[in-house]
Protein backbone atom coordinates (compact mmCIF):
# COMPACT_ATOMS: atom_id res chain seq x y z
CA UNK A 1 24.24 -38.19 17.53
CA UNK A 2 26.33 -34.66 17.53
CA UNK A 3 30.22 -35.42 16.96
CA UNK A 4 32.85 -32.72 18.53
CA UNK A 5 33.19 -31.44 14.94
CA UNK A 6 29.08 -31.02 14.24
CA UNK A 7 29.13 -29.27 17.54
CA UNK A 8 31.80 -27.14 16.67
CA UNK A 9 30.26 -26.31 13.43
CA UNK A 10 26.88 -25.46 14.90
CA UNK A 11 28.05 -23.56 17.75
CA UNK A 12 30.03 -21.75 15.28
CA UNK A 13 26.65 -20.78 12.61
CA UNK A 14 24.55 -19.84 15.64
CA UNK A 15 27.12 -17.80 17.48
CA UNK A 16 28.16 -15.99 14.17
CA UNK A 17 24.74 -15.08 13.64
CA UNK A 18 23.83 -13.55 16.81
CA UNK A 19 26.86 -11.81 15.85
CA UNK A 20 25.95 -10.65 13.05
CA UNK A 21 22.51 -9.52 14.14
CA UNK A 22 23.67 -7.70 17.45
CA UNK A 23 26.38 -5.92 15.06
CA UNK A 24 24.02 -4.92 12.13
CA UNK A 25 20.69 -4.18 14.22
CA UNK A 26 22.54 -1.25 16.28
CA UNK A 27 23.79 0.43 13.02
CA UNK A 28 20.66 0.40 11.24
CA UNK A 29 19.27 2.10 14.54
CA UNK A 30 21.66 4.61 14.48
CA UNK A 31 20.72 5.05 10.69
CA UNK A 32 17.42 5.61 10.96
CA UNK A 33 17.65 7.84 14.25
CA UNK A 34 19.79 10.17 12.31
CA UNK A 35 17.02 10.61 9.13
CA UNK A 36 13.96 10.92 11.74
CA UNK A 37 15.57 13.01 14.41
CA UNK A 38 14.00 16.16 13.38
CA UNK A 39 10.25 14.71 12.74
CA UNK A 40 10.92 13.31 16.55
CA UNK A 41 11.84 16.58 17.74
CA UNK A 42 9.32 18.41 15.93
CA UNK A 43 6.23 15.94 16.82
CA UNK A 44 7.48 15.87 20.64
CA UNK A 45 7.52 12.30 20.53
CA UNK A 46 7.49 11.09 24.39
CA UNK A 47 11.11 9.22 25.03
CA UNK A 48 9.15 5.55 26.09
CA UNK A 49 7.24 6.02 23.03
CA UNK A 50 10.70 6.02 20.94
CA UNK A 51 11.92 3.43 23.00
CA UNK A 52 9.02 0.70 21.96
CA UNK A 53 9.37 2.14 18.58
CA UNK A 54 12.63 1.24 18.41
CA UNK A 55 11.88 -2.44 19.75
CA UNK A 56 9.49 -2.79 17.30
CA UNK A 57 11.97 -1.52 14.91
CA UNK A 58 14.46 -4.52 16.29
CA UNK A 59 11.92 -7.43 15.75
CA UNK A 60 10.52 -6.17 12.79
CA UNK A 61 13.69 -5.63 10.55
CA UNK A 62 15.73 -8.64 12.69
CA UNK A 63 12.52 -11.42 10.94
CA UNK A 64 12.09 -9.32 7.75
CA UNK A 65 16.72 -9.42 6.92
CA UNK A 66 17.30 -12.37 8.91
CA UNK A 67 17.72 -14.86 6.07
CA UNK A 68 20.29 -12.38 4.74
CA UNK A 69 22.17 -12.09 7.85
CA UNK A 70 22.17 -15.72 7.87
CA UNK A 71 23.47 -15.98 4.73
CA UNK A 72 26.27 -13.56 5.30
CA UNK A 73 27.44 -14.91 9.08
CA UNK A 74 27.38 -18.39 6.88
CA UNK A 75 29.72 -17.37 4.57
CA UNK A 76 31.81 -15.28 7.30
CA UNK A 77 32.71 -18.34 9.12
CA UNK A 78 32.86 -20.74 6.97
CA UNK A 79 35.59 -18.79 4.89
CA UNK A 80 37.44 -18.53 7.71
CA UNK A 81 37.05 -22.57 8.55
CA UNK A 82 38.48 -22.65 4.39
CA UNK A 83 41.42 -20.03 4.89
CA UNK A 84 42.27 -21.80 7.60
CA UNK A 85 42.25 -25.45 5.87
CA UNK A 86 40.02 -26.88 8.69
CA UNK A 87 37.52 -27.84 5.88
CA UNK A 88 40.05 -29.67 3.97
CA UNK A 89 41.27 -31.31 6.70
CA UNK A 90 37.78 -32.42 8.10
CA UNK A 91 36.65 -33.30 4.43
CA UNK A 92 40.29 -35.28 4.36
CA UNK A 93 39.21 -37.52 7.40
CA UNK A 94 36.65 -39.61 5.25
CA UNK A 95 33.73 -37.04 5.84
CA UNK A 96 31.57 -36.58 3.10
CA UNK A 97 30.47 -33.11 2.04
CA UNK A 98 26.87 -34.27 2.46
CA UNK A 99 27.98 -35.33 6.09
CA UNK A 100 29.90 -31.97 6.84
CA UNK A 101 26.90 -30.12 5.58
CA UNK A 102 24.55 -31.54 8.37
CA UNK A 103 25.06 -29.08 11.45
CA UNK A 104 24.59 -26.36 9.11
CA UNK A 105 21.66 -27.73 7.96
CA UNK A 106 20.46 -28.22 12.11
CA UNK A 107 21.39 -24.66 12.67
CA UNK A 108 18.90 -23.53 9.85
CA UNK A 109 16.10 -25.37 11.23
CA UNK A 110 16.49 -23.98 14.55
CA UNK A 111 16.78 -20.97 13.21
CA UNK A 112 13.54 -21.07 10.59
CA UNK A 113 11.80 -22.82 13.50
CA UNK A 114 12.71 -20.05 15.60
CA UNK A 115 11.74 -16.97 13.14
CA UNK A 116 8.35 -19.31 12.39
CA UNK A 117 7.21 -18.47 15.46
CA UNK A 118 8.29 -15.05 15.66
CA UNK A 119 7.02 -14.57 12.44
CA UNK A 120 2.95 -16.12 13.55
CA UNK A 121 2.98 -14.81 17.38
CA UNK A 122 5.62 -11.56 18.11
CA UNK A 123 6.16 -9.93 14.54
CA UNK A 124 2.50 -8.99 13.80
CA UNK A 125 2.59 -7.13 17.14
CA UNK A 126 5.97 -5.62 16.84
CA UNK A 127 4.93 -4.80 12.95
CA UNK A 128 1.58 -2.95 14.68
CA UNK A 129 3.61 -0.74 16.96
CA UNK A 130 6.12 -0.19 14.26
CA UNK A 131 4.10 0.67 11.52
CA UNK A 132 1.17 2.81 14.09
CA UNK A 133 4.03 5.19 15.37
CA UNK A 134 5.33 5.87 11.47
CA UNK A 135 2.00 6.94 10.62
CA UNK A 136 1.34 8.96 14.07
CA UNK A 137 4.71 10.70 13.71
CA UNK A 138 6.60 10.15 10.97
CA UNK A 139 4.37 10.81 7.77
CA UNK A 140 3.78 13.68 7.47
CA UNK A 141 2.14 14.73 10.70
CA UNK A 142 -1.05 12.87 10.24
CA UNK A 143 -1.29 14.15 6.73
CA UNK A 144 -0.85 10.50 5.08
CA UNK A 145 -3.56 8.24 6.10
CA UNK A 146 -2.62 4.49 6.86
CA UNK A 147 -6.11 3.89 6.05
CA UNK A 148 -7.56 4.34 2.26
CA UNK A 149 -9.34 7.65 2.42
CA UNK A 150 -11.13 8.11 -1.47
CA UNK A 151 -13.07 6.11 -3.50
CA UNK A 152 -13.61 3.25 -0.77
CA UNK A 153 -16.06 0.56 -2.07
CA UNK A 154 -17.08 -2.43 -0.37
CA UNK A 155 -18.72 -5.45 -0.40
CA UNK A 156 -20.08 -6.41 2.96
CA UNK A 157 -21.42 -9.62 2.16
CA UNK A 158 -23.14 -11.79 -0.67
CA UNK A 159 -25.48 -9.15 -1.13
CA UNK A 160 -24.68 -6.17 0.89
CA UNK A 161 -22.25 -3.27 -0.99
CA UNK A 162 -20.86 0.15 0.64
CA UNK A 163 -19.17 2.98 -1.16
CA UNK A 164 -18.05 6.58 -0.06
CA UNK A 165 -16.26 8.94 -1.81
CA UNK A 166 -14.02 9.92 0.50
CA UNK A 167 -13.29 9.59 4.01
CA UNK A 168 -12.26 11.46 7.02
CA UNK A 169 -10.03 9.41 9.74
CA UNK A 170 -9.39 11.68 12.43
CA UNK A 171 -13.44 13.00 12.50
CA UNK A 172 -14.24 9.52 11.71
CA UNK A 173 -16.36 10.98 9.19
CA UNK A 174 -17.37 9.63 5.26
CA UNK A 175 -18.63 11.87 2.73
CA UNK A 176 -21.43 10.54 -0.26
CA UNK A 177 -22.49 7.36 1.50
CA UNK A 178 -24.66 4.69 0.33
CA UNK A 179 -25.20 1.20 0.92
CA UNK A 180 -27.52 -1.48 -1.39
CA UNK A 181 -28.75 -4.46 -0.34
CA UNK A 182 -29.94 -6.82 -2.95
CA UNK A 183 -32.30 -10.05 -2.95
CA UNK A 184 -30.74 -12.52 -5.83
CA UNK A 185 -30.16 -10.05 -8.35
CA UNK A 186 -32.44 -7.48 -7.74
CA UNK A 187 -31.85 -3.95 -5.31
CA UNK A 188 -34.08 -4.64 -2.18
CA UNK A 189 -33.04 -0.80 -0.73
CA UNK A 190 -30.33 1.70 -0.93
CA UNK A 191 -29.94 4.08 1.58
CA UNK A 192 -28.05 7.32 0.94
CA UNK A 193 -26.33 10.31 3.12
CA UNK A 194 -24.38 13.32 2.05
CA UNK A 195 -22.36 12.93 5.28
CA UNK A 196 -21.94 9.58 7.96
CA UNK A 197 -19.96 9.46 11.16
CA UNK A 198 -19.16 6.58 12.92
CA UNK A 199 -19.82 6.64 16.68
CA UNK A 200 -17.68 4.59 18.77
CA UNK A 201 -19.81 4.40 21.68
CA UNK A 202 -22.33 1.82 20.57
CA UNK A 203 -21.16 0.58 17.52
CA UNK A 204 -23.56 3.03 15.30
CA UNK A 205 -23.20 5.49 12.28
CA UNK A 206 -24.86 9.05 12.62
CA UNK A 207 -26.16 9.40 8.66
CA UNK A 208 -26.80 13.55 7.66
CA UNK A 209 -29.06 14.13 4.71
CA UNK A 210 -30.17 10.53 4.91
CA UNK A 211 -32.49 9.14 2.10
CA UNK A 212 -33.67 5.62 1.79
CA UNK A 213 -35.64 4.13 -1.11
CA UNK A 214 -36.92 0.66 -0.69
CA UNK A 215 -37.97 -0.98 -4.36
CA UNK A 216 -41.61 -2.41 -4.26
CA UNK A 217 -43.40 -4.16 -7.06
CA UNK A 218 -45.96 -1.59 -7.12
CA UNK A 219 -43.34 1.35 -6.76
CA UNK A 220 -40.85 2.47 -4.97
CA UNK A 221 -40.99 4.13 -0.88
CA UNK A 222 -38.76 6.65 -0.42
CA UNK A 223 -37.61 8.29 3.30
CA UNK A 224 -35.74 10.90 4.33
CA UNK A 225 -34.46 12.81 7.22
CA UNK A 226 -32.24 15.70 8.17
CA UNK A 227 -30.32 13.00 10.36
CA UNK A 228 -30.58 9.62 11.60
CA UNK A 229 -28.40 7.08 13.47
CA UNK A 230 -28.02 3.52 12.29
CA UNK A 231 -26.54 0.71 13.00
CA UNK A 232 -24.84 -1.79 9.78
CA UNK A 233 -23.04 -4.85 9.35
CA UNK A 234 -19.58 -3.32 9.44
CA UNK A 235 -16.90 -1.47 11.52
CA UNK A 236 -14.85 1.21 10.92
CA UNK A 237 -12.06 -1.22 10.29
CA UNK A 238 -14.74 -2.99 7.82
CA UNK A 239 -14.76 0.17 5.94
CA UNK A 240 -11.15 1.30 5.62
CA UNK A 241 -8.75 -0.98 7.08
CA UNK A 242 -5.31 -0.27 7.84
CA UNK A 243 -2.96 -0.36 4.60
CA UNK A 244 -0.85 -2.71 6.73
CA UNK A 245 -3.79 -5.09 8.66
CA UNK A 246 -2.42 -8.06 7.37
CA UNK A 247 1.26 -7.77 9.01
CA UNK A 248 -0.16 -6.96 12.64
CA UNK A 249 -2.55 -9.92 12.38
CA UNK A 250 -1.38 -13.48 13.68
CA UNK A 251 -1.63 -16.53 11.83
CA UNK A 252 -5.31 -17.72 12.84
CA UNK A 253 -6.11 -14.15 12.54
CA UNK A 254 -4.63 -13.65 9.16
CA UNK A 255 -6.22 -16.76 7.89
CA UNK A 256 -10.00 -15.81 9.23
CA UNK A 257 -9.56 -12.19 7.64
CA UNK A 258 -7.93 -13.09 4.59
CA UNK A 259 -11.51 -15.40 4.27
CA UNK A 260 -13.54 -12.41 5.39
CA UNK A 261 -12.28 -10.44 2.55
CA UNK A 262 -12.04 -13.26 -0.14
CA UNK A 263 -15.89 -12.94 0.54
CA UNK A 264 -16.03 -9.70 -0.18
CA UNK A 265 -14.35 -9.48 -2.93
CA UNK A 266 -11.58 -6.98 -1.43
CA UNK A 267 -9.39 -5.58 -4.37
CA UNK A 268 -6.41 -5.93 -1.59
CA UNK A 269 -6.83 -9.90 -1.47
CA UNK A 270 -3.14 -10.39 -2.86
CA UNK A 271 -1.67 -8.05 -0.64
CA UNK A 272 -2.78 -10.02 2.31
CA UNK A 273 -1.97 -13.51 0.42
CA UNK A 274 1.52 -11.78 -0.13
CA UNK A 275 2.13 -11.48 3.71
CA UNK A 276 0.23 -14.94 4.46
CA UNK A 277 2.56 -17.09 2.21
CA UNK A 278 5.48 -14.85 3.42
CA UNK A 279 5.18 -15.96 6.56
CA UNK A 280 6.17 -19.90 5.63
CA UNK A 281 8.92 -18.78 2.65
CA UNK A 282 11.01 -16.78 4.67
CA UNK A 283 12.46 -19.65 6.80
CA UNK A 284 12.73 -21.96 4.17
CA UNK A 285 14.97 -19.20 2.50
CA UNK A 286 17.21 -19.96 5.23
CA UNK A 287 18.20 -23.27 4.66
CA UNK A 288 18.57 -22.43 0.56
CA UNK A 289 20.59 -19.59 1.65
CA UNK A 290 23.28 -21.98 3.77
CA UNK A 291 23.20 -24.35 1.43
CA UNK A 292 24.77 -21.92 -1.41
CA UNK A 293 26.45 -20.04 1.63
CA UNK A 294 28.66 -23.29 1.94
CA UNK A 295 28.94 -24.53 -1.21
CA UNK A 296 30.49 -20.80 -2.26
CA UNK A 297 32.57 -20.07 0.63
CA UNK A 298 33.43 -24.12 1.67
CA UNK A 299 37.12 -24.19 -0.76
CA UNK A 300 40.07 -21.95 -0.67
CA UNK A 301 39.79 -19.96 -3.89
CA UNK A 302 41.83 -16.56 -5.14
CA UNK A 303 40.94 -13.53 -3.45
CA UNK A 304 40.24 -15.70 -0.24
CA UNK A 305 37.68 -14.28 2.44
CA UNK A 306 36.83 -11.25 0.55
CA UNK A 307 35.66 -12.87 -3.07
CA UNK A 308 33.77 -14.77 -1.09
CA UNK A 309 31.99 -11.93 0.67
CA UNK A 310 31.63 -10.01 -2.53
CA UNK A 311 29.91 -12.99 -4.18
CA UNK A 312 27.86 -13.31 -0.93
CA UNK A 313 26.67 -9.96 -0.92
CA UNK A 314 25.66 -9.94 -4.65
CA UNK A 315 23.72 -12.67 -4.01
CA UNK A 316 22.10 -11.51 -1.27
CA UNK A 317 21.41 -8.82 -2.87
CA UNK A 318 20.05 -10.54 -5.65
CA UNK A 319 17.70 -12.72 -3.56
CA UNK A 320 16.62 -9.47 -2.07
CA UNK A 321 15.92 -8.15 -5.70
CA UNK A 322 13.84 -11.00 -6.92
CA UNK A 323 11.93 -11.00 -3.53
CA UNK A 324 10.67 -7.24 -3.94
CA UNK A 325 10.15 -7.62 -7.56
CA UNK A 326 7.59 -10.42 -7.46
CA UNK A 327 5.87 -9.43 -4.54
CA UNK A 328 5.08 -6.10 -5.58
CA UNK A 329 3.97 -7.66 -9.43
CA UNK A 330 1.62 -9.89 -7.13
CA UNK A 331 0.43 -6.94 -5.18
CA UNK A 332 -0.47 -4.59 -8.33
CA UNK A 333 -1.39 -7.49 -10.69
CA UNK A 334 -3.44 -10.44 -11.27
CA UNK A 335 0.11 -12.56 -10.60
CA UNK A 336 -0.71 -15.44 -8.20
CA UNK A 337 0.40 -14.48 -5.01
CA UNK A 338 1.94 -17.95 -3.88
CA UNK A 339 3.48 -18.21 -7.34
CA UNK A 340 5.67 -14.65 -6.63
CA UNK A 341 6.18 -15.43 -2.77
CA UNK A 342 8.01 -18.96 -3.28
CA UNK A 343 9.83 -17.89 -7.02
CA UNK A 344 12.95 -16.63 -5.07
CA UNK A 345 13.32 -19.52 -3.43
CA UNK A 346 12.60 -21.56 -6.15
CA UNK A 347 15.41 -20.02 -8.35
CA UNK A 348 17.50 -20.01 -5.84
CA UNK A 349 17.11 -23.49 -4.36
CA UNK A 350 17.69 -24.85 -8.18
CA UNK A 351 21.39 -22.66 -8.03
CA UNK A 352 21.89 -24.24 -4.56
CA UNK A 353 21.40 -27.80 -6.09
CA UNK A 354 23.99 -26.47 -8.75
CA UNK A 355 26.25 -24.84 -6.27
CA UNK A 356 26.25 -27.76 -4.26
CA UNK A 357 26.93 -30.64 -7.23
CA UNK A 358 30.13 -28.55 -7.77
CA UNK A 359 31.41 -28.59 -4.47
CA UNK A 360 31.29 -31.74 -3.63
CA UNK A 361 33.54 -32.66 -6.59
């Protein structure tokens, strides 16, 4: 059962959020406008297609900082609860710190539960949109590729493997094709082309300066032709996903593709484990983060509101440090993915337990 003071408190954390996400969101718009004004202008981006960028922009960067802003409204409001001795005076009642902790505790779970579901159903599309009109507009005018465009080697299946040198996204087109297929450990076939294009008709690959050489035990067959249209066990997305599948797919989706390429043996496994595991830390950061948010900002100390802002924003920033650095060592290394996702809030929960010891002496 809610007392007047735990609804007081919680009305307090959830309003000062929204707060703080209504003020912060509109700068960082205005931010970014100002740097991509000129591409806009240049690339004659239609104004409703800047519009649902911009919305995608919102949800995107609102799940991917909202810990932080958390953390910060936290300390906002409760430094003014400390400045203005209503913490001493509720903690003077009888109330236990533990006790006075629990609506801030309620108002991170419905906030984590809230960003959970964001984060499996409405982020992977806003993240599509978002991340589709940077690489139609923004970089470089189509001359970076969101897809990997050299050196692209695949394994299909158990015993199916693709490689092209390089590839062409806007033709559709991939240069110094060829594709084995193996029985146990020996090659059943390879076919070969100087030049495939993938037709999006019917599913099927036009192969120029095709070759195909099928290993007998009496000697190998060998066929050719000028041009020939086949149809394999992939998709264009098979061959050269997006750099940034992963964050537009939702959680069942993420789950089957991240198995899809486990099977393969995709070189980008971690990446996608990185997102995956992502999706479940980020809200737990949110109760770690009130926890030290309170314990810092709960007593009156010298420098009042502003020390504790300046200690919030260092750690903040800190969190945000540790965050980047082990996901990108997971994403370039062998580091286990799941290891570097949950190590910030690992470190952090252990100073929270700290943080939190002290305060309630």
């Amino acid at each position: 059962m809610l007392t007047i003071i735990d609804k007081y408190i919680l009305k307090r954390y959830l309003s000062t959020f929204i707060v703080m996400l209504l003020l912060f969101i509109p700068i960082g718009i205005v931010i970014d406008v100002s740097e991509k004004i000129n591409k806009l202008i240049e690339n004659k981006v239609p104004f409703l297609q800047v519009a649902l960028y911009y919305l995608n922009f919102t949800i995107y960067f609102a799940n991917l900082l909202f810990p932080i802003f958390l953390f910060l409204s936290v300390i906002w409001f409760t430094s003014k609860l400390a400045k203005k001795t209503e913490v001493i005076a509720i903690l003077s009642s009888g109330i236990s710190f533990s006790r006075f902790l629990r609506p801030f505790i309620i108002g991170a779970t419905i906030v984590s539960v809230f960003a959970l579901l964001m984060g499996f159903f409405i982020v992977p599309k806003a993240s599509e949109g978002f991340n589709n009109f940077r690489y139609t507009y923004l970089l470089g005018n189509g001359n970076v590729s969101a897809r990997q465009s050299s050196d692209v080697f695949r394994q299909i299946s158990a015993d199916e493997f693709m490689y092209v040198s390089n590839f062409n996204t806007i033709s559709k087109t991939a240069f110094n094709f060829s594709f084995e297929k193996f029985k146990g450990e020996q090659l059943n076939y390879k076919i070969m082309a100087d030049r495939i294009k993938w037709n999006p008709k019917d599913s099927t690959y036009t192969l120029y300066g095709y070759t195909k050489r099928t290993v007998g035990a009496l000697g190998d067959k060998i066929e050719s032709a000028d041009q020939k249209i086949l149809k394999f066990p992939f998709e264009l997305d098979d061959l050269t996903p997006v750099v940034y599948i992963a964050e537009t797919l939702s959680l069942g989706d993420l789950t089957q593709f991240i198995d899809k390429e486990r099977s393969r043996g995709s070189s980008n496994i971690n990446v996608y484990l990185v997102v995956l595991y992502k999706k479940y830390s980020i809200p737990i950061s949110a109760f770690i983060l009130t926890i030290i948010a309170v314990a810092v900002s709960a007593m009156k100390r010298r420098g009042g509101m502003g020390m504790n802002l300046a200690i919030g924003i260092l750690l903040a920033f800190s969190f945000v440090f540790f965050d980047k650095i082990f996901g990108v060592m997971a994403e370039k290394s062998s580091f286990s993915p799941f290891i570097a996702v949950w190590i910030p809030n690992f470190i952090f929960g252990i100073l929270a337990i700290y943080l939190l010891r002290n305060a309630k002496r």
